[in-house]
Protein backbone atom coordinates (compact mmCIF):
# COMPACT_ATOMS: atom_id res chain seq x y z
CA UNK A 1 0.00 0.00 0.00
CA UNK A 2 0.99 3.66 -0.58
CA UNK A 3 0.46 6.10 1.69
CA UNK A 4 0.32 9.87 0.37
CA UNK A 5 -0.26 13.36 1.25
CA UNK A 6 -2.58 16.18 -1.44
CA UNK A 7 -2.96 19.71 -0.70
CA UNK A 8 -6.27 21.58 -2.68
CA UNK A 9 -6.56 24.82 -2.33
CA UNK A 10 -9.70 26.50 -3.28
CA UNK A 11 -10.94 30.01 -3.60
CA UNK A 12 -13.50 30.18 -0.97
CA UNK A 13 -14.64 28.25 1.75
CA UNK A 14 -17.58 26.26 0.44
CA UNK A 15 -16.07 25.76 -2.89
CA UNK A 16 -16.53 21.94 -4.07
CA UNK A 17 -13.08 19.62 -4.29
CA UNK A 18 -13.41 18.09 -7.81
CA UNK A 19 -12.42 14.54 -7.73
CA UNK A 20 -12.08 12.42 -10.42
CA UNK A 21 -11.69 8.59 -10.56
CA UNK A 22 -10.76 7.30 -13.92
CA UNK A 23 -9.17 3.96 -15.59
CA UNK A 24 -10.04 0.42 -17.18
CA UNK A 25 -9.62 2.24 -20.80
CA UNK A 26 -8.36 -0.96 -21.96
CA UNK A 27 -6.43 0.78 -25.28
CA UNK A 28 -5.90 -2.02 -27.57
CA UNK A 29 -9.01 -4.04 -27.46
CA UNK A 30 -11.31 -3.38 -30.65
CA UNK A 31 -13.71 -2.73 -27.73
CA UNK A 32 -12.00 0.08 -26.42
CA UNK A 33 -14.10 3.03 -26.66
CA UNK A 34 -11.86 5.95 -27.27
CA UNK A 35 -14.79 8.28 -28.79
CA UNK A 36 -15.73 8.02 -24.72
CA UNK A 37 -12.42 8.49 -23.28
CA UNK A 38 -10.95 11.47 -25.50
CA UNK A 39 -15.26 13.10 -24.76
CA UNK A 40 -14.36 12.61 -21.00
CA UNK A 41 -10.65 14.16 -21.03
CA UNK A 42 -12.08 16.60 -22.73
CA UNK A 43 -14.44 17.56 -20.02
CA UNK A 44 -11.95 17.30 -17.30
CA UNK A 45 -9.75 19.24 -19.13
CA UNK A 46 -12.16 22.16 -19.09
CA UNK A 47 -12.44 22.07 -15.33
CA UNK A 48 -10.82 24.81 -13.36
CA UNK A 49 -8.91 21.92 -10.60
CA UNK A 50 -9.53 18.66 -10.94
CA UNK A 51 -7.94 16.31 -8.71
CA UNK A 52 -7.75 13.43 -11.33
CA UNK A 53 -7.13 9.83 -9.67
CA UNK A 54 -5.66 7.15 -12.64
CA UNK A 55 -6.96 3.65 -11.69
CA UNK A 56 -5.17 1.80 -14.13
CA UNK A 57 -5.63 -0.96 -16.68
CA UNK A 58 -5.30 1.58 -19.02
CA UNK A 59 -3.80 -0.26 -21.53
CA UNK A 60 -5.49 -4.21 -22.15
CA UNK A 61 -1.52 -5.79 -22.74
CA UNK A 62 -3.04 -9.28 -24.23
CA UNK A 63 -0.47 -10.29 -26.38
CA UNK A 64 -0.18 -13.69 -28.42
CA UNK A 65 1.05 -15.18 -25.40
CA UNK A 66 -1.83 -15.14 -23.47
CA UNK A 67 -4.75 -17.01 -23.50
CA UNK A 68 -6.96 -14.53 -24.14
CA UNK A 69 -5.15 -13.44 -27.06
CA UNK A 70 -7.66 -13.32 -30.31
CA UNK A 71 -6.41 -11.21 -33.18
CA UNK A 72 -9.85 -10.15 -34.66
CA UNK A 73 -10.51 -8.22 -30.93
CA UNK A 74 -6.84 -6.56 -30.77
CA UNK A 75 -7.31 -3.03 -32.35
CA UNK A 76 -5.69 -3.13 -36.38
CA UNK A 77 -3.53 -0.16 -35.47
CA UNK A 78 -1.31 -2.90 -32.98
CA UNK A 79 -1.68 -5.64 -35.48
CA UNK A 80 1.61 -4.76 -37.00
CA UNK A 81 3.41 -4.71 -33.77
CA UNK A 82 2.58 -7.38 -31.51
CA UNK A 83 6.04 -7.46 -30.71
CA UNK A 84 5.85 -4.57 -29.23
CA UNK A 85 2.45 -4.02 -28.58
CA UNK A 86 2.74 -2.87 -24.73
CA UNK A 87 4.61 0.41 -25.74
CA UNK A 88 2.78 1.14 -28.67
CA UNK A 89 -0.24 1.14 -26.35
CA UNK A 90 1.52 2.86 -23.79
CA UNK A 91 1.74 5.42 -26.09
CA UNK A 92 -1.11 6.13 -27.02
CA UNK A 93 -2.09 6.68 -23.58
CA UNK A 94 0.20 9.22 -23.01
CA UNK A 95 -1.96 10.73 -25.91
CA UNK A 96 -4.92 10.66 -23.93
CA UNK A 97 -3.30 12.34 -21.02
CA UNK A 98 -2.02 15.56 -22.67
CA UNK A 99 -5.79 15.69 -23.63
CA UNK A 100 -6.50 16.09 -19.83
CA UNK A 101 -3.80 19.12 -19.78
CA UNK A 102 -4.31 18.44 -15.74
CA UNK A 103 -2.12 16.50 -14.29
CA UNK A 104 -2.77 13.77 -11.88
CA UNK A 105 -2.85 13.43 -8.61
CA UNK A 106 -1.37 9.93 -9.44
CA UNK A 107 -1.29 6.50 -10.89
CA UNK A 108 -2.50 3.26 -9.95
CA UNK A 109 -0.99 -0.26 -11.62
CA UNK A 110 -4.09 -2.57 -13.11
CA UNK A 111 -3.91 -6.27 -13.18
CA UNK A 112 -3.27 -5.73 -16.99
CA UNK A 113 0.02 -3.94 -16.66
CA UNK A 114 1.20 -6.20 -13.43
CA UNK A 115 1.03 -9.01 -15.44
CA UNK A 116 3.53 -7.11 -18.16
CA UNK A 117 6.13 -6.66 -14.85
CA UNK A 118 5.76 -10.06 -13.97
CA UNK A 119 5.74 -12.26 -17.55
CA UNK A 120 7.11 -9.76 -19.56
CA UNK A 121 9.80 -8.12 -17.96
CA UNK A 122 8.43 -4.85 -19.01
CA UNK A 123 6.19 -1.92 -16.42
CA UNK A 124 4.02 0.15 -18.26
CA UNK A 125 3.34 1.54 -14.95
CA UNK A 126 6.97 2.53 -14.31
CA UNK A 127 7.26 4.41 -17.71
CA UNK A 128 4.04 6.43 -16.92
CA UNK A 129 5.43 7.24 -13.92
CA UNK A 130 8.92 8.37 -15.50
CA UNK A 131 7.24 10.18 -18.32
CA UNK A 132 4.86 11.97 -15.65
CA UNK A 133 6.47 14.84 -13.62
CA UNK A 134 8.19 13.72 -10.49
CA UNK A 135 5.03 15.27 -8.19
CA UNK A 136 2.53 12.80 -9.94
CA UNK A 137 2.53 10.06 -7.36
CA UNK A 138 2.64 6.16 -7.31
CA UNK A 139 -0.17 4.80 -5.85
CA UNK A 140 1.12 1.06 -6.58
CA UNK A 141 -1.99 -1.31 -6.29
CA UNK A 142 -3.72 0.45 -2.78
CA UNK A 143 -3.19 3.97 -1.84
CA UNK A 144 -4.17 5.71 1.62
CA UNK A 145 -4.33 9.65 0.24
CA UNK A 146 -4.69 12.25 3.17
CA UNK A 147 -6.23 15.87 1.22
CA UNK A 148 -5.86 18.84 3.64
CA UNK A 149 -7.83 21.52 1.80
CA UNK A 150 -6.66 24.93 2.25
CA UNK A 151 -8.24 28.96 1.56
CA UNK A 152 -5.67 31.84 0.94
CA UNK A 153 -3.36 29.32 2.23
CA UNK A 154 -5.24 28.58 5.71
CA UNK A 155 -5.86 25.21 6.66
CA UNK A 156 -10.12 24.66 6.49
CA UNK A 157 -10.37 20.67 6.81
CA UNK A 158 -9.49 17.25 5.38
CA UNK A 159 -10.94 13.96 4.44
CA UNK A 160 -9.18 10.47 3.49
CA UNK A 161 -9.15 8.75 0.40
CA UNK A 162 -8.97 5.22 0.23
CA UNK A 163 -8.36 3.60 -3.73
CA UNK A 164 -6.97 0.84 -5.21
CA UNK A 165 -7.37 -0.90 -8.68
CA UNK A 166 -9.40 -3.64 -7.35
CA UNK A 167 -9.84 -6.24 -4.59
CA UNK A 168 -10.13 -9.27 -6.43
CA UNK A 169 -13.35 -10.97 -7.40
CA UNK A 170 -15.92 -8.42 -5.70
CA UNK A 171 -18.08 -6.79 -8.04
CA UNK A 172 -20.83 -5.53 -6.15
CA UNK A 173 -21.15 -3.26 -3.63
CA UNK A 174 -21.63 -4.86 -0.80
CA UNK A 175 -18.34 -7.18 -0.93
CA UNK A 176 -16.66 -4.14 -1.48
CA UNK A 177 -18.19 -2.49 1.84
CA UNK A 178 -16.86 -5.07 3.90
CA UNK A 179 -13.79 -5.67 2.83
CA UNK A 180 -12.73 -2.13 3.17
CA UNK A 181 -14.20 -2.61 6.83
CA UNK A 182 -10.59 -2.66 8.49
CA UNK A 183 -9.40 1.19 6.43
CA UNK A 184 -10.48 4.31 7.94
CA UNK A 185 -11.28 6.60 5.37
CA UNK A 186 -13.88 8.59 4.07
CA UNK A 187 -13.78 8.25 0.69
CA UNK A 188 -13.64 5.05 -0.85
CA UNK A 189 -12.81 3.97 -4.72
CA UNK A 190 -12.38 0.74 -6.39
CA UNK A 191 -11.61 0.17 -10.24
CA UNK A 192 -10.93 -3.39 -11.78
CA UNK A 193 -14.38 -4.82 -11.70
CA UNK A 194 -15.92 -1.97 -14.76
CA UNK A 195 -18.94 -1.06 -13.08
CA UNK A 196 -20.04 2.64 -11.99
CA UNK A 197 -21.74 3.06 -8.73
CA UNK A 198 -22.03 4.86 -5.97
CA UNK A 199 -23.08 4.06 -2.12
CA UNK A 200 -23.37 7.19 0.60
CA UNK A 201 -23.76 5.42 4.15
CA UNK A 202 -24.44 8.22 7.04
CA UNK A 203 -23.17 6.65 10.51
CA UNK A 204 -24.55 7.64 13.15
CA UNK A 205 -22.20 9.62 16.24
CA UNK A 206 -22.85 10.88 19.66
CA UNK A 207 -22.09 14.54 20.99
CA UNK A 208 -21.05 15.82 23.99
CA UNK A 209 -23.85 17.07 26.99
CA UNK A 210 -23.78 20.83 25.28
CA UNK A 211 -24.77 19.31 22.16
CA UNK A 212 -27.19 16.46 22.85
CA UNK A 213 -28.52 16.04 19.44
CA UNK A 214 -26.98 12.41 17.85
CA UNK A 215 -25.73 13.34 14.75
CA UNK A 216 -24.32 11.59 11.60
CA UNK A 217 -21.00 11.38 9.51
CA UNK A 218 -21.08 10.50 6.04
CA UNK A 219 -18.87 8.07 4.42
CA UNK A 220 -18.87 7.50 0.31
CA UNK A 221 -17.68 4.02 -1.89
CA UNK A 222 -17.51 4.27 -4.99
CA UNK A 223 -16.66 1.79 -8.33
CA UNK A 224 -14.98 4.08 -11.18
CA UNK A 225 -16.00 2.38 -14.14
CA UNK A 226 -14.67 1.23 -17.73
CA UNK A 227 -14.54 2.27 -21.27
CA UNK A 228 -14.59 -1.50 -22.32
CA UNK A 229 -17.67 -2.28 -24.00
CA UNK A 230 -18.94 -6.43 -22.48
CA UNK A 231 -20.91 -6.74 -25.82
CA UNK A 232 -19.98 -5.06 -29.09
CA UNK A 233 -21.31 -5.45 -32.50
CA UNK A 234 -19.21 -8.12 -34.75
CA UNK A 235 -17.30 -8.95 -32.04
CA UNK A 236 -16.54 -11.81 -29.20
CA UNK A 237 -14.11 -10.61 -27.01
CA UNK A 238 -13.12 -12.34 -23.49
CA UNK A 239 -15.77 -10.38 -21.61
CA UNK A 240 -18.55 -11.89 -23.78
CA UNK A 241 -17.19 -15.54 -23.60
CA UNK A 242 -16.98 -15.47 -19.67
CA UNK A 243 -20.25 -14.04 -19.26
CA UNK A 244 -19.95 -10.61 -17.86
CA UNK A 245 -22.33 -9.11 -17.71
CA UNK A 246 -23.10 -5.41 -20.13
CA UNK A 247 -21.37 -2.30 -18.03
CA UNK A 248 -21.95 1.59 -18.06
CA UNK A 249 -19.10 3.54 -19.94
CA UNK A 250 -17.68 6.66 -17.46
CA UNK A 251 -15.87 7.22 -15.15
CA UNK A 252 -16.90 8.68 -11.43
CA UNK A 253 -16.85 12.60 -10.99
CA UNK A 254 -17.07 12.71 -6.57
CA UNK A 255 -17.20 16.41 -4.86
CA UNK A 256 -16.48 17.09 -1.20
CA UNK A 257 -17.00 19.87 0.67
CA UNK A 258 -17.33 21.13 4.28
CA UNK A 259 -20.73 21.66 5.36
CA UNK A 260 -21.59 24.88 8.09
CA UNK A 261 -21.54 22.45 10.76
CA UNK A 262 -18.27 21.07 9.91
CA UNK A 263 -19.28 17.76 8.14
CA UNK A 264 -18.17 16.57 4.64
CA UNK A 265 -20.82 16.76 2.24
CA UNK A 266 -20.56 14.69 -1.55
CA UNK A 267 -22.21 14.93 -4.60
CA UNK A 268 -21.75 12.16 -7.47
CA UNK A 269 -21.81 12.16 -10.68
CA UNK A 270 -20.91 9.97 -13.73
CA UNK A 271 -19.37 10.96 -16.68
């Protein structure tokens, strides 16, 4: 796990943070819908500060060595280089970052590109991370990110973010609830599993005997979706032969703020 520390500063006090979770592009599947990704950049990139969280499995790094490997679904502009098919796709990411303009806050490895590390001898995560600036942080597979928010340069409040590429198998809700059980945060964000959801849960906390009135502290999860299409027309891809199941295309827009009584507040959004 990585364990790292953001500084936002906004205008005035009950200005919104602008979070964004975004990954699972998948560049170099024929399902790879990069209409959506380039439409969603582009809407980041017109935001005034957008704290932009990379979930990874960016790039879909099935190569003729792995089972999953099926020419007709590997996009024709790789075809020619399946030799070198990892950095021609991590290239084309990089693309799709300087349409952003923003930088991230940082980058998370996907299944996809561990599996290049550990069969392949070759990190696309490590070269987006050496092509980044130096501030753009690793967030390896987990990350732990503490955000002090700041006005005119005085400290207002803070809020923990909790996100990782995935925790295995769990694809619903639920599952992903409890396993995050043992993590305090307040925010929390998985990727990996393509869907788009989001779950507010208010719990419940006592005062003291000047202010009797039980009150309640929010807490947000989050999945941060795909651009991977299950099903597409003229084509059976490795989604479609296991079975999963059809997924929304997006990625997860989440803004915090502090409320008048000093609570976090959220509103979500998909893109």
């Amino acid at each position: 796990m990585e364990n790292h520390h953001l500084t936002i500063e906004v205008k005035n006090k009950e200005d919104w943070c602008d979070l964004f979770f975004i990954g699972d592009w998948h560049e170099g599947s024929i399902a790879c819908q990069e209409e959506k990704i380039v439409k969603d950049l582009q809407k980041i990139a017109k935001r005034e500060n957008p704290q932009v969280w990379y979930m990874g499995d960016g790039i879909d790094a099935i190569c003729y060595r792995d089972k999953r490997f099926d020419p007709a679904v590997i996009h024709p502009r790789y075809r020619d280089h399946l030799g070198d098919i990892f950095r021609q796709q991590v290239k084309q990411l990089k693309k799709y970052f300087g349409i952003m303009k923003h930088e991230p806050v940082g980058v998370h490895i996907g299944n996809h590109e561990l599996a290049c590390s550990k069969y392949y001898q070759y990190s696309p995560h490590l070269e987006l991370l050496e092509w980044f600036p130096s501030r753009v942080r690793d967030l390896g597979y987990t990350a732990l990110t503490n955000v002090a928010v700041k006005c005119h340069g005085k400290s207002q409040y803070s809020f923990d973010v909790f996100s990782c590429h995935g925790m295995g198998s769990v694809k619903t809700m639920i599952p992903f609830m409890n396993r995050t059980k043992h993590i305090q945060a307040d925010i929390y964000v998985s990727g990996h599993n393509h869907q788009l959801e989001f779950k507010r849960i208010d719990q419940l906390k006592g005062n003291d005997e000047d202010t009797p009135e039980v009150e309640s502290s929010p807490k947000v999860w989050a999945f941060s979706g795909s651009y991977l299409k299950t099903f597409a027309s003229g084509i059976t891809g490795y989604g479609e032969l296991a079975g999963y199941e059809p997924v929304p295309l997006g990625c997860m827009n989440i803004k915090v703020r502090q409320d008048e009584k000093g609570r976090l507040e959220y509103e979500a959004k998909t893109t």
